[in-house]
N, C-alpha and C. Protein backbone atom coordinates (compact mmCIF):
# COMPACT_ATOMS: atom_id res chain seq x y z
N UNK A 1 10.20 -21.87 13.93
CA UNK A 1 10.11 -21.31 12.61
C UNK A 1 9.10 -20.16 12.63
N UNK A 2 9.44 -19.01 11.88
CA UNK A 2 8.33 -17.58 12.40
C UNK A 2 8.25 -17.52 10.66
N UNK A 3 7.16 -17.35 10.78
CA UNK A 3 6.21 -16.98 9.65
C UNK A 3 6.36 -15.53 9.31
N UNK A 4 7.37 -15.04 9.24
CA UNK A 4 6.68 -13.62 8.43
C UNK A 4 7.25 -13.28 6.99
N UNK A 5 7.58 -14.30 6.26
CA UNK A 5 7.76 -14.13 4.89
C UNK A 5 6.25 -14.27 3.90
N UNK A 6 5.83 -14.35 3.04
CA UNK A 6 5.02 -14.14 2.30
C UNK A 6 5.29 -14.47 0.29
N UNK A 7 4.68 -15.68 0.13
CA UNK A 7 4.90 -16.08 -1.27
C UNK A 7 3.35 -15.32 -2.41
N UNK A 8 3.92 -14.28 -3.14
CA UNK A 8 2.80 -14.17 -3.68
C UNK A 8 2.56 -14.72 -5.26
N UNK A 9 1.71 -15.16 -5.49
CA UNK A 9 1.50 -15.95 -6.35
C UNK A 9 0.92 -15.10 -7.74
N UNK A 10 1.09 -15.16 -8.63
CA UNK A 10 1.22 -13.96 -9.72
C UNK A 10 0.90 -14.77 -11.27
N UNK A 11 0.28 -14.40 -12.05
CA UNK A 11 0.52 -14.85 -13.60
C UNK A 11 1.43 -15.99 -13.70
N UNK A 12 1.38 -16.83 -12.75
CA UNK A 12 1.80 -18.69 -13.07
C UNK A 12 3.15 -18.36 -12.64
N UNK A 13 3.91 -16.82 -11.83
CA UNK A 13 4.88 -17.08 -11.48
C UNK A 13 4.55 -16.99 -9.56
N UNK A 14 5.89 -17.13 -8.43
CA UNK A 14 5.67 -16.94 -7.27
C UNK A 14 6.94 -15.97 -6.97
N UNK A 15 6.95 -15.24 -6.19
CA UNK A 15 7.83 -14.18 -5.34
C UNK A 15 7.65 -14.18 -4.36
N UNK A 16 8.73 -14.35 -3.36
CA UNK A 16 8.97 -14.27 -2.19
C UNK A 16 9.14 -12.98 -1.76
N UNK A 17 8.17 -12.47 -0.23
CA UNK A 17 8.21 -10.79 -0.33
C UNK A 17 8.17 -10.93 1.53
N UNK A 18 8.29 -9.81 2.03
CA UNK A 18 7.73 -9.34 3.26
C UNK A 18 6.60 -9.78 3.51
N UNK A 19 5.82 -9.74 4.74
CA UNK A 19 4.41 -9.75 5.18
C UNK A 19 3.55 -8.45 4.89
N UNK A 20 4.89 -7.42 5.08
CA UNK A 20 4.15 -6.26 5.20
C UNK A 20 4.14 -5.66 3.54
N UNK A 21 4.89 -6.13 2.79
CA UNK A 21 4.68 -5.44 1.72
C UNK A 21 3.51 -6.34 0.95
N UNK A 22 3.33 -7.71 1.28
CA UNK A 22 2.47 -8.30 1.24
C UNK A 22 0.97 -7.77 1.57
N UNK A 23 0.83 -7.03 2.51
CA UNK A 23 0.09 -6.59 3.23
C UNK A 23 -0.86 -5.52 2.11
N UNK A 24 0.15 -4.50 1.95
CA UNK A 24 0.21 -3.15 1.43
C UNK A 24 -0.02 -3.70 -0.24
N UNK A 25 0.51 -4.65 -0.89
CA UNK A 25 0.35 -4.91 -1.87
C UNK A 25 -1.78 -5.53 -2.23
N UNK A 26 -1.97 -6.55 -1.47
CA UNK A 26 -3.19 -6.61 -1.57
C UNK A 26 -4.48 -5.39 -1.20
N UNK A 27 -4.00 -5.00 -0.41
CA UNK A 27 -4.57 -4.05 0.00
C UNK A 27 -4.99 -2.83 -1.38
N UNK A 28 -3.77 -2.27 -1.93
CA UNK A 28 -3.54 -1.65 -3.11
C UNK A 28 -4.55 -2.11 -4.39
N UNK A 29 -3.94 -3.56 -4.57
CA UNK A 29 -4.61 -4.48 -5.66
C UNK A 29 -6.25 -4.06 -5.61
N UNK A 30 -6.54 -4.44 -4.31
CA UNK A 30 -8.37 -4.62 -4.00
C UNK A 30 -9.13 -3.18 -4.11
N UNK A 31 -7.87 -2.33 -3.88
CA UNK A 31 -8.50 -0.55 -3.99
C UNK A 31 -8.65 -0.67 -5.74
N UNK A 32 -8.05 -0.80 -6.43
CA UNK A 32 -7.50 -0.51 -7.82
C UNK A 32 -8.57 -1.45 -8.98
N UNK A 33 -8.89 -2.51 -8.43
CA UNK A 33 -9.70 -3.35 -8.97
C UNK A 33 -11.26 -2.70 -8.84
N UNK A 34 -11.98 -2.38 -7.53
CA UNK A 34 -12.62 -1.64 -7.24
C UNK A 34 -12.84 -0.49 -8.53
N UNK A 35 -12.15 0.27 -8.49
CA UNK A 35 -12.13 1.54 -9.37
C UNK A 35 -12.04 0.91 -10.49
N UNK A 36 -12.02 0.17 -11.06
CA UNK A 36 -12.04 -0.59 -12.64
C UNK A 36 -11.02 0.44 -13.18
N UNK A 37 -9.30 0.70 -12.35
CA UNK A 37 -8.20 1.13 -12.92
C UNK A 37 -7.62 0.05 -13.00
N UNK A 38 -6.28 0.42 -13.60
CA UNK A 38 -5.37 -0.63 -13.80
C UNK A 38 -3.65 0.51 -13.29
N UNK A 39 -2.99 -0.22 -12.57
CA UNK A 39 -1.44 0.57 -12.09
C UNK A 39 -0.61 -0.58 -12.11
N UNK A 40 0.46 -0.11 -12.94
CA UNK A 40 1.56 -0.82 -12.58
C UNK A 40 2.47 -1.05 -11.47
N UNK A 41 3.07 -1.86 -10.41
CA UNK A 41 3.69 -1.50 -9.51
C UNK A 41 4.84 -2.22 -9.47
N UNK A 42 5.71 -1.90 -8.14
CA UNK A 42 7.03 -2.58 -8.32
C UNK A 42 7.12 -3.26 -7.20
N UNK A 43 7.68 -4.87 -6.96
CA UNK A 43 7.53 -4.99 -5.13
C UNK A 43 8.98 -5.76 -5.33
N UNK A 44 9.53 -5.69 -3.73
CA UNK A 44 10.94 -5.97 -3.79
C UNK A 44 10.31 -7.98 -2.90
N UNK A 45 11.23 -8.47 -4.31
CA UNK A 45 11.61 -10.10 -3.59
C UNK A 45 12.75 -10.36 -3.02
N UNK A 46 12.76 -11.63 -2.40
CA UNK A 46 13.93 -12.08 -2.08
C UNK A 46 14.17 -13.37 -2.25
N UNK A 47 14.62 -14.05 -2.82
CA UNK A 47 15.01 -15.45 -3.36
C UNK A 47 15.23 -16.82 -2.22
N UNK A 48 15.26 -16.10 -1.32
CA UNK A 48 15.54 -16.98 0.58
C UNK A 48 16.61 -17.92 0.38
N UNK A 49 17.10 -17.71 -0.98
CA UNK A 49 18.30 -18.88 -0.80
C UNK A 49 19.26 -18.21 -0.52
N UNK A 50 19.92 -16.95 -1.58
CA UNK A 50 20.71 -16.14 -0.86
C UNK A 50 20.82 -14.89 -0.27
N UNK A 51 21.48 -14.06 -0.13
CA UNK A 51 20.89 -12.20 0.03
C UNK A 51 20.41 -11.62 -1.64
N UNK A 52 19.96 -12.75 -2.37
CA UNK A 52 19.85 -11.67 -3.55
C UNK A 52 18.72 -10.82 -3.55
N UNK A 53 18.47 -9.99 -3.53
CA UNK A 53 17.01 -9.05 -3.57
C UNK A 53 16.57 -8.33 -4.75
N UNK A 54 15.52 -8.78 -5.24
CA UNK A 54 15.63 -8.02 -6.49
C UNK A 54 14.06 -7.53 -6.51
N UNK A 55 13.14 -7.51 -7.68
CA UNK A 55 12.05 -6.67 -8.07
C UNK A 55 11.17 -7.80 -8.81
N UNK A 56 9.56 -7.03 -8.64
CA UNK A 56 8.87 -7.60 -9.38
C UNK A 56 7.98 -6.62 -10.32
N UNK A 57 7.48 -6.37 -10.97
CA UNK A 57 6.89 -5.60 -11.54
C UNK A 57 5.35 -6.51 -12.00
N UNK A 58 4.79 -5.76 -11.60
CA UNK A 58 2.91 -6.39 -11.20
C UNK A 58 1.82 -5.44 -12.15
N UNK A 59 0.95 -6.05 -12.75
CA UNK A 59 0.07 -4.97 -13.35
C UNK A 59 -1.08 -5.32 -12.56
N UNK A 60 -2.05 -4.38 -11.56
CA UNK A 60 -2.94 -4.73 -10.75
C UNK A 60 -4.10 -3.99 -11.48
N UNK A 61 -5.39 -4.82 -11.72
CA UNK A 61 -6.39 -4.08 -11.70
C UNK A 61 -7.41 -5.68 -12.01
N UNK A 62 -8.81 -4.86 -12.48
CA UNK A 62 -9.67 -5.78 -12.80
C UNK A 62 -9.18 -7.35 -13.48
N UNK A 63 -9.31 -8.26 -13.04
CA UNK A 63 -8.99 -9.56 -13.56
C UNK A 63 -7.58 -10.07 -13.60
N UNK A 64 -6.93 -9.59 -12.49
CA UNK A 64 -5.37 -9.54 -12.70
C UNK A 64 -5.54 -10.14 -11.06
N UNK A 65 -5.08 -11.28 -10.69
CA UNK A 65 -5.53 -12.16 -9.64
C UNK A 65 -4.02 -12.46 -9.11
N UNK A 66 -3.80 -12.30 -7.81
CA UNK A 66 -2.82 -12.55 -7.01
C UNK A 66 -3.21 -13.89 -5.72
N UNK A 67 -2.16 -14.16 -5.56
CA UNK A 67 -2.26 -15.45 -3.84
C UNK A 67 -1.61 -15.09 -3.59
N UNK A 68 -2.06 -14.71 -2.06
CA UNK A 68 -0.36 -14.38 -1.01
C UNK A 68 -1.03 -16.05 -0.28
N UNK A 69 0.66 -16.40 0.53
CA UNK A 69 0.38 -17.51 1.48
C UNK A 69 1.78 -17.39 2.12
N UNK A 70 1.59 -17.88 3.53
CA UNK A 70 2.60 -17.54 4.46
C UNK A 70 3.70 -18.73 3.86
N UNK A 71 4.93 -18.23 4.08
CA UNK A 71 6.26 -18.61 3.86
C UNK A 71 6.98 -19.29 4.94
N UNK A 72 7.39 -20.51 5.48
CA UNK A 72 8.03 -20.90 6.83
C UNK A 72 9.55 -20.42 6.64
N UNK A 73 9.62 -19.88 7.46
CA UNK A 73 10.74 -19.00 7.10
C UNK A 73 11.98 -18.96 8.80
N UNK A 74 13.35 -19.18 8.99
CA UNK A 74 14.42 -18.96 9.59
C UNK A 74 14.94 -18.09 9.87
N UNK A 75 15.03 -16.88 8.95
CA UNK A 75 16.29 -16.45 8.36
C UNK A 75 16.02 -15.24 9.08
N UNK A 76 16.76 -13.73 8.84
CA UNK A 76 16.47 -12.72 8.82
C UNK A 76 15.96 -11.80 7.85
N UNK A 77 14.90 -11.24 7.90
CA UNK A 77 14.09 -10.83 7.51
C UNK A 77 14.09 -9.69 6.62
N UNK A 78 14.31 -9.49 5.41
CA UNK A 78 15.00 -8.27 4.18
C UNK A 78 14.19 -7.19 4.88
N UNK A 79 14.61 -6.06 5.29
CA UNK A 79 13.61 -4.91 5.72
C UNK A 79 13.26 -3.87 3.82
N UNK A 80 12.03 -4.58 3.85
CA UNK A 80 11.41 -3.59 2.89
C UNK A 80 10.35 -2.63 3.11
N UNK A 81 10.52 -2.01 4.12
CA UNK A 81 9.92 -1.02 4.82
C UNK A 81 9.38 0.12 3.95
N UNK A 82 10.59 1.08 3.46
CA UNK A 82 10.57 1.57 2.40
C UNK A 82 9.31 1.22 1.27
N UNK A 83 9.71 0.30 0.90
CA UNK A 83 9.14 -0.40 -0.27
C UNK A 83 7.57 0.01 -0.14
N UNK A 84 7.16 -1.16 1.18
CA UNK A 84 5.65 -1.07 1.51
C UNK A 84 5.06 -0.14 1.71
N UNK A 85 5.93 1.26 2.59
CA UNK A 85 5.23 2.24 2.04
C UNK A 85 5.32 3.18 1.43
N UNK A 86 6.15 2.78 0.10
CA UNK A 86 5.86 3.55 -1.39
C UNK A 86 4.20 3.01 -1.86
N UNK A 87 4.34 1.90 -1.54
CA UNK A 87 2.93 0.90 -1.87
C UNK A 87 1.32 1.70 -1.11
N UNK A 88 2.11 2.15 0.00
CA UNK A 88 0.76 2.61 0.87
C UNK A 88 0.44 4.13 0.32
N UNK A 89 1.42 5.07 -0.54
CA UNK A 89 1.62 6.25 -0.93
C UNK A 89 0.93 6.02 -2.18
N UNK A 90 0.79 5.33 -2.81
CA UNK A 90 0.05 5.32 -4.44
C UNK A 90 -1.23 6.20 -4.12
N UNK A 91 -1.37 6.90 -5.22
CA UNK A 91 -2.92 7.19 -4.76
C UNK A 91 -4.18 6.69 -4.99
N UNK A 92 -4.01 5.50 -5.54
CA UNK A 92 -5.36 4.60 -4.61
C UNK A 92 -5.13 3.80 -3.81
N UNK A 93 -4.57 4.04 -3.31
CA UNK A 93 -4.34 2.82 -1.41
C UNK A 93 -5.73 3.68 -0.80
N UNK A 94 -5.78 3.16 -0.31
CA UNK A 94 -7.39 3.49 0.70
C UNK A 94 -6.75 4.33 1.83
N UNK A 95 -7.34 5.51 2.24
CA UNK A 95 -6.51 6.19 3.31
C UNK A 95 -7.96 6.04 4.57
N UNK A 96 -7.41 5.94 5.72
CA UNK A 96 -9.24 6.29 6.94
C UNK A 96 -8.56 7.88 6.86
N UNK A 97 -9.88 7.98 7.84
CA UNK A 97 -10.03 9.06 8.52
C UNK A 97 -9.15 10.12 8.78
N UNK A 98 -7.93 9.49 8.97
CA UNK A 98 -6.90 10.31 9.57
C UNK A 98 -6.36 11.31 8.47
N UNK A 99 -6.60 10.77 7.77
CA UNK A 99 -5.97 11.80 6.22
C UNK A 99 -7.17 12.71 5.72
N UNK A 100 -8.26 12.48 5.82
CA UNK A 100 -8.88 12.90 5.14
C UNK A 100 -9.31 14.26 6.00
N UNK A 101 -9.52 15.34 4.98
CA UNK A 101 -9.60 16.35 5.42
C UNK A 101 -10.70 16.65 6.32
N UNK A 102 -10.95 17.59 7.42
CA UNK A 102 -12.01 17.67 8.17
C UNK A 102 -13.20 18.55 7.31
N UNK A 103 -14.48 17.44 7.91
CA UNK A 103 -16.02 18.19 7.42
C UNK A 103 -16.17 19.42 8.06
N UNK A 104 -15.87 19.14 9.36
CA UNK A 104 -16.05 20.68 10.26
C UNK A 104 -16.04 21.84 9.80
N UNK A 105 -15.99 22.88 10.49
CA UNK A 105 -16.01 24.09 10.43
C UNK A 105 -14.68 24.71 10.98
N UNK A 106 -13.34 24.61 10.43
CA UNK A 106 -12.07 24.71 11.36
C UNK A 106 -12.31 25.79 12.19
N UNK A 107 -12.93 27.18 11.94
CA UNK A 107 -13.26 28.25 12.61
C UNK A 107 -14.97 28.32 13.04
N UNK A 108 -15.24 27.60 14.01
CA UNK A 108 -16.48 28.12 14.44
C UNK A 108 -17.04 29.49 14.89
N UNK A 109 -17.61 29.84 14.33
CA UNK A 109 -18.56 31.12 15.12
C UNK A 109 -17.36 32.41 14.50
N UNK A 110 -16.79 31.90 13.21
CA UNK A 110 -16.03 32.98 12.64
C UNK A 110 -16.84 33.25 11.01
N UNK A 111 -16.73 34.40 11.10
CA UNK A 111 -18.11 35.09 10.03
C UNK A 111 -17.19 35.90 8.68
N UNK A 112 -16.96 35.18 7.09
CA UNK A 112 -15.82 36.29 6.64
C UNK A 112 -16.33 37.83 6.60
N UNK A 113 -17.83 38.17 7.39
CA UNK A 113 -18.31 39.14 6.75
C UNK A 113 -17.41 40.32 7.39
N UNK A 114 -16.94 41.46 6.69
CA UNK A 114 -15.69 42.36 7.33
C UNK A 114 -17.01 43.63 7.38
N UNK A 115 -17.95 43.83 7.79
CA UNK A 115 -18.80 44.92 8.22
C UNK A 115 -18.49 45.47 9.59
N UNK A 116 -17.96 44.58 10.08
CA UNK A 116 -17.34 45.06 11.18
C UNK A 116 -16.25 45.97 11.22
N UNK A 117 -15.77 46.06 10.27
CA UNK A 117 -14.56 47.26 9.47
C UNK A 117 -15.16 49.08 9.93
N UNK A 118 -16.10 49.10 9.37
CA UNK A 118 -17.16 49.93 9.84
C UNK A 118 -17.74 50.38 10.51
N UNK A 119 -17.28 49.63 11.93
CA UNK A 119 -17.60 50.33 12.98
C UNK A 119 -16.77 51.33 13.72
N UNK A 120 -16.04 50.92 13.52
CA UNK A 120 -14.44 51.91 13.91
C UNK A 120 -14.18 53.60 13.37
């Protein structure tokens, strides 16, 4: 039995989701709470009884409390790939380093001063 389903636990209801949108969803939540915002979001479930796949709609921010917990799970696995990273695209998902623009100096030892025009 492989574990990569994910039950998240919500306002006294549960949804069955990905790991990874699972993932991307807390992740989101803990940025958003932080900032004392509030965002609405959308995450795709799946019912594990049949192929039905449908939606959840989540309001995340201060005092708005989620449980994820792993799911024992058989089956094949709904690819909500997509999904998770619409989730990682919000703009408060936490981005590193890699996004963020450089402190540097992109042009070292380049001067805008055009006095050099003037010598010519």
């Amino acid at each position: 039995m492989v574990e990569r389903m994910r039950i998240i636990g919500y306002a006294g209801h549960a949804v069955m989701t990905t790991d990874d949108v699972a993932d991307a969803l807390m992740t989101l939540a803990e940025a958003i709470a932080r900032r004392h915002e509030y965002a609405a979001v959308t995450v795709p479930t799946f019912n594990g009884v049949s192929t039905h796949i449908g939606t959840a709609r989540m309001l995340l921010g201060p005092g708005h409390s989620l449980v994820v917990e792993a799911s024992p799970w058989n089956g094949a696995e709904p690819d909500f790939s997509t999904e998770a990273t619409l989730l990682r695209m919000h703009a408060s998902y936490p981005r590193d380093s890699l996004y963020d623009p450089p402190e540097r100096d992109p042009f070292p030892g380049w001067s805008d001063d055009s006095s050099f025009i003037d010598d010519y």
